[in-house]
C-alpha atoms as a PDB file:
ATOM      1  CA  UNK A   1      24.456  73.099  85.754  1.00  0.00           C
ATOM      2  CA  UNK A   2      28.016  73.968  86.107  1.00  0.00           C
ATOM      3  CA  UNK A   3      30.751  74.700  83.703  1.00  0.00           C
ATOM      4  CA  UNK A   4      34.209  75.028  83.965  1.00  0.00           C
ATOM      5  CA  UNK A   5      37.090  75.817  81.909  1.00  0.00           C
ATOM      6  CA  UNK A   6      40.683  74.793  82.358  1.00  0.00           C
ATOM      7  CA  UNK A   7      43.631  76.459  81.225  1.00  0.00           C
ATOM      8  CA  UNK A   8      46.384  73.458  80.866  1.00  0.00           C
ATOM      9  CA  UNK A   9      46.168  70.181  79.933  1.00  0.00           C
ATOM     10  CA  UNK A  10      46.937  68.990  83.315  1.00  0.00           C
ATOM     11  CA  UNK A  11      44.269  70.445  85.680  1.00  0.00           C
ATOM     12  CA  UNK A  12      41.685  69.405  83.076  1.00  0.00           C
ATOM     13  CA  UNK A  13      42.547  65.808  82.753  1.00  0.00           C
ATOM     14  CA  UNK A  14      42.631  65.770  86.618  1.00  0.00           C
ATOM     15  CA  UNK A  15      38.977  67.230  86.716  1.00  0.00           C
ATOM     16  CA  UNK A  16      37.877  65.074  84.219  1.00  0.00           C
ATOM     17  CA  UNK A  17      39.333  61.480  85.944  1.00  0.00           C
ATOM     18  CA  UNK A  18      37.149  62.652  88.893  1.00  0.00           C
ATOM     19  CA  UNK A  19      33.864  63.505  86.794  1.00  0.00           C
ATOM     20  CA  UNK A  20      34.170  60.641  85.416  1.00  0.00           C
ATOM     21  CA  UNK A  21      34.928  58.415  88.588  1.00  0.00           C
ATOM     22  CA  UNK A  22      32.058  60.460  90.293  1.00  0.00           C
ATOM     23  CA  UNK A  23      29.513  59.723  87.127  1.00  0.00           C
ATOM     24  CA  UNK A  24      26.035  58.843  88.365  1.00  0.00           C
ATOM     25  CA  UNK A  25      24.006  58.853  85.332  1.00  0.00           C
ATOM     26  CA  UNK A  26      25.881  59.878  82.278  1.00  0.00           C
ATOM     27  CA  UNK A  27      28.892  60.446  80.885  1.00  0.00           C
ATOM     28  CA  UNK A  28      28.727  62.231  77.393  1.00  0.00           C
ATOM     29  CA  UNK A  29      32.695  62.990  75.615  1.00  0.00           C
ATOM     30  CA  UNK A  30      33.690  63.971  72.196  1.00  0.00           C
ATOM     31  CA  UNK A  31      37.060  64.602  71.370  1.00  0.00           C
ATOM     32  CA  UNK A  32      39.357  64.902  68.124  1.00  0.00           C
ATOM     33  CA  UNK A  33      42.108  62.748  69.129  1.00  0.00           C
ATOM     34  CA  UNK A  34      42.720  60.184  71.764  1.00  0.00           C
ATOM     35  CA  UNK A  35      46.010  58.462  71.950  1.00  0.00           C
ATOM     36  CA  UNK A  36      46.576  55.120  73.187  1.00  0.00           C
ATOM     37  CA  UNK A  37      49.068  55.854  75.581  1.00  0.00           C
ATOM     38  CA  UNK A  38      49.475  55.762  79.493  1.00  0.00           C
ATOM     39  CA  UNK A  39      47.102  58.706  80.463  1.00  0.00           C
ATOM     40  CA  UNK A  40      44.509  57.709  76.750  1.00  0.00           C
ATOM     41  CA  UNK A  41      44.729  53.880  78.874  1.00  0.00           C
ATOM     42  CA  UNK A  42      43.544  55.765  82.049  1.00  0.00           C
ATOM     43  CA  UNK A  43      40.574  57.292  80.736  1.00  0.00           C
ATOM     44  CA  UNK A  44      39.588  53.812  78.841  1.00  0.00           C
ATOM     45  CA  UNK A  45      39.435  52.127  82.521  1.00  0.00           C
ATOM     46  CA  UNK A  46      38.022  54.817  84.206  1.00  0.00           C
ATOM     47  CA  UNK A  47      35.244  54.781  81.264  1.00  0.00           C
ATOM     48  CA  UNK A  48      34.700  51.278  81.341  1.00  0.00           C
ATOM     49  CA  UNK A  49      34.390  50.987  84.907  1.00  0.00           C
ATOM     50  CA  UNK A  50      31.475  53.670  85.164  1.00  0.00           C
ATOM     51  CA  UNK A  51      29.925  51.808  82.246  1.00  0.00           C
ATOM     52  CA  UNK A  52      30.206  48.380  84.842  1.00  0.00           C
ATOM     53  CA  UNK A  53      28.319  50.639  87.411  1.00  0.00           C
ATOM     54  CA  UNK A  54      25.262  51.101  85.115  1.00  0.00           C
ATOM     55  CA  UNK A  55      26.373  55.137  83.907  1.00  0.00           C
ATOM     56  CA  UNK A  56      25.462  55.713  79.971  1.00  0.00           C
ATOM     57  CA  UNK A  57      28.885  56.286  78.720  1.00  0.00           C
ATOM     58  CA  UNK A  58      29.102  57.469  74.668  1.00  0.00           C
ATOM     59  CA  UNK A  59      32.270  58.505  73.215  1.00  0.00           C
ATOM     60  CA  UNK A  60      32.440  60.258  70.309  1.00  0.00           C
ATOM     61  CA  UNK A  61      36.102  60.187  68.295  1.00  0.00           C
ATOM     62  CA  UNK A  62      36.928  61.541  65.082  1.00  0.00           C
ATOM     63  CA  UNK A  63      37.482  59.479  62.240  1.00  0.00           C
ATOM     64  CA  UNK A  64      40.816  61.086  61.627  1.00  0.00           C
ATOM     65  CA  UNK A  65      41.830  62.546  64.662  1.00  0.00           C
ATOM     66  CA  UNK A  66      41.773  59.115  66.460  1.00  0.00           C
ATOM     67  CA  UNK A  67      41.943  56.478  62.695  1.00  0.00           C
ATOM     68  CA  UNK A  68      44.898  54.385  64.309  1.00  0.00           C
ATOM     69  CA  UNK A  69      43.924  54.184  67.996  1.00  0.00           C
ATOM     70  CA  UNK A  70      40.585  53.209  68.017  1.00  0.00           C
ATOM     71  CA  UNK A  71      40.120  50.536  65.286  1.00  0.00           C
ATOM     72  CA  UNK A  72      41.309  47.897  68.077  1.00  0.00           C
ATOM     73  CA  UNK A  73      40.053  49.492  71.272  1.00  0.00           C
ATOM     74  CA  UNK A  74      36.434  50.401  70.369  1.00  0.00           C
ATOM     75  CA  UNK A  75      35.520  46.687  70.648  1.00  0.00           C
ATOM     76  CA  UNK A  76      36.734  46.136  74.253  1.00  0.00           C
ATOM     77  CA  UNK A  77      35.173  49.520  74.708  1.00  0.00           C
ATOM     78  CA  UNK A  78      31.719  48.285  73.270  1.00  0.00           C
ATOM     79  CA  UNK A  79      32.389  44.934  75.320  1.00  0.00           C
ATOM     80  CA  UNK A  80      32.233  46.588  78.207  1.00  0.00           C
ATOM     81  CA  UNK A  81      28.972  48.776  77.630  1.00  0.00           C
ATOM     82  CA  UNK A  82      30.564  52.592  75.836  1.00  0.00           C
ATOM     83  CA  UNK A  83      28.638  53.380  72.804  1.00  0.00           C
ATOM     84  CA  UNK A  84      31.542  54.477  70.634  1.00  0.00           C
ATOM     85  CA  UNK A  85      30.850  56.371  67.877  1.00  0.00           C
ATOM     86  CA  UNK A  86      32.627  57.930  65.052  1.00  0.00           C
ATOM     87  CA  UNK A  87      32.510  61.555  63.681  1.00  0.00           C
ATOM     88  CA  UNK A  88      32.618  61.557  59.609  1.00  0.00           C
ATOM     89  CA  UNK A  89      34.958  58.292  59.675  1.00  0.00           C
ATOM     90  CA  UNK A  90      36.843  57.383  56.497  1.00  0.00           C
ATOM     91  CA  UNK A  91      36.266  54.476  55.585  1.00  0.00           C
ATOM     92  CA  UNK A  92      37.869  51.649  53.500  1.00  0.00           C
ATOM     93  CA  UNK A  93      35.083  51.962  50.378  1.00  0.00           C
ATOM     94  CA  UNK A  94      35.314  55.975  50.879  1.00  0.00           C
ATOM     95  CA  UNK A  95      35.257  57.764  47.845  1.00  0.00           C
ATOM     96  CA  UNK A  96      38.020  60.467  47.070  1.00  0.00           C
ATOM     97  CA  UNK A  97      36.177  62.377  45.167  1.00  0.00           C
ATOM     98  CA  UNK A  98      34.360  63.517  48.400  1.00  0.00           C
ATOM     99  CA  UNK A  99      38.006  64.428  49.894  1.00  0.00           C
ATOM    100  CA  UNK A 100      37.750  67.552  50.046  1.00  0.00           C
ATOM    101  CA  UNK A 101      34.116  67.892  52.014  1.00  0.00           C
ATOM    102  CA  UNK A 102      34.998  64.598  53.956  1.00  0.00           C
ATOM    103  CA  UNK A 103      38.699  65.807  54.781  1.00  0.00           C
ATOM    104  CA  UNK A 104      37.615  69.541  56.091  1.00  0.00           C
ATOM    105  CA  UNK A 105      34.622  67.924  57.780  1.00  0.00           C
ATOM    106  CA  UNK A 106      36.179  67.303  61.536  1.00  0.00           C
ATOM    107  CA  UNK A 107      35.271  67.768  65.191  1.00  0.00           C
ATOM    108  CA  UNK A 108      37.396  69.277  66.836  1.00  0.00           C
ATOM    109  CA  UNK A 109      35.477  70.023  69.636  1.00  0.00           C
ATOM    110  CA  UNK A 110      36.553  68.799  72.925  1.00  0.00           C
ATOM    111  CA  UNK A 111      33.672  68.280  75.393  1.00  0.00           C
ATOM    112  CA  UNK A 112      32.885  65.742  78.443  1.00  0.00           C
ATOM    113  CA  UNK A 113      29.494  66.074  80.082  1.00  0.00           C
ATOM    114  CA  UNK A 114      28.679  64.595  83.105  1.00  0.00           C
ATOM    115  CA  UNK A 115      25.604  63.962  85.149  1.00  0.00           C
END
């Protein structure tokens, strides 16, 4: 097992598009925010097309961290065979009175695993 830590944005995403592209068995990411934008786009393809190639793919997104983005992507992303799941997501019926566990309750962890 190898690990490996980055120290801009840039060189990580770069590692990660070629874990990910070089995925075998499983592909294993949590992350606080994901933007729909050129490079979040990127990582959507390059996650749907290892799920196509028979890798386990699960994404894990916080509910807050990635609310707006994610409420119409994580269908095509389930289409397409990524488990997408949700870290302490708010939800429509959510009751304020558990604000303040439910608001202070985020991952902000940032991790992709790859095998």
């Amino acid at each position: 097992m190898r690990y490996k830590f980055y120290t801009n944005s840039e060189k990580a995403w770069g590692a990660m598009r070629v874990a990910i592209a070089a995925a075998k068995e499983s592909i294993y990411w949590e992350s606080y925010i994901f933007v729909d934008d050129e490079l979040g786009r990127n990582f959507l393809e390059l996650l749907k097309s290892a799920a196509a190639r028979g890798v386990h793919v699960k994404l894990i997104l916080d509910g807050v961290g990635s609310f707006t983005v994610f409420a119409s992507l994580a269908d095509e992303l389930k289409a397409s065979g990524v488990e997408v799941l949700y870290f302490n997501r708010l939800l429509p019926w959510w009751n304020p009175a558990r604000l303040r566990m439910g608001w202070f309750a985020r991952t902000h962890r940032k991790l992709l695993i790859v095998s």
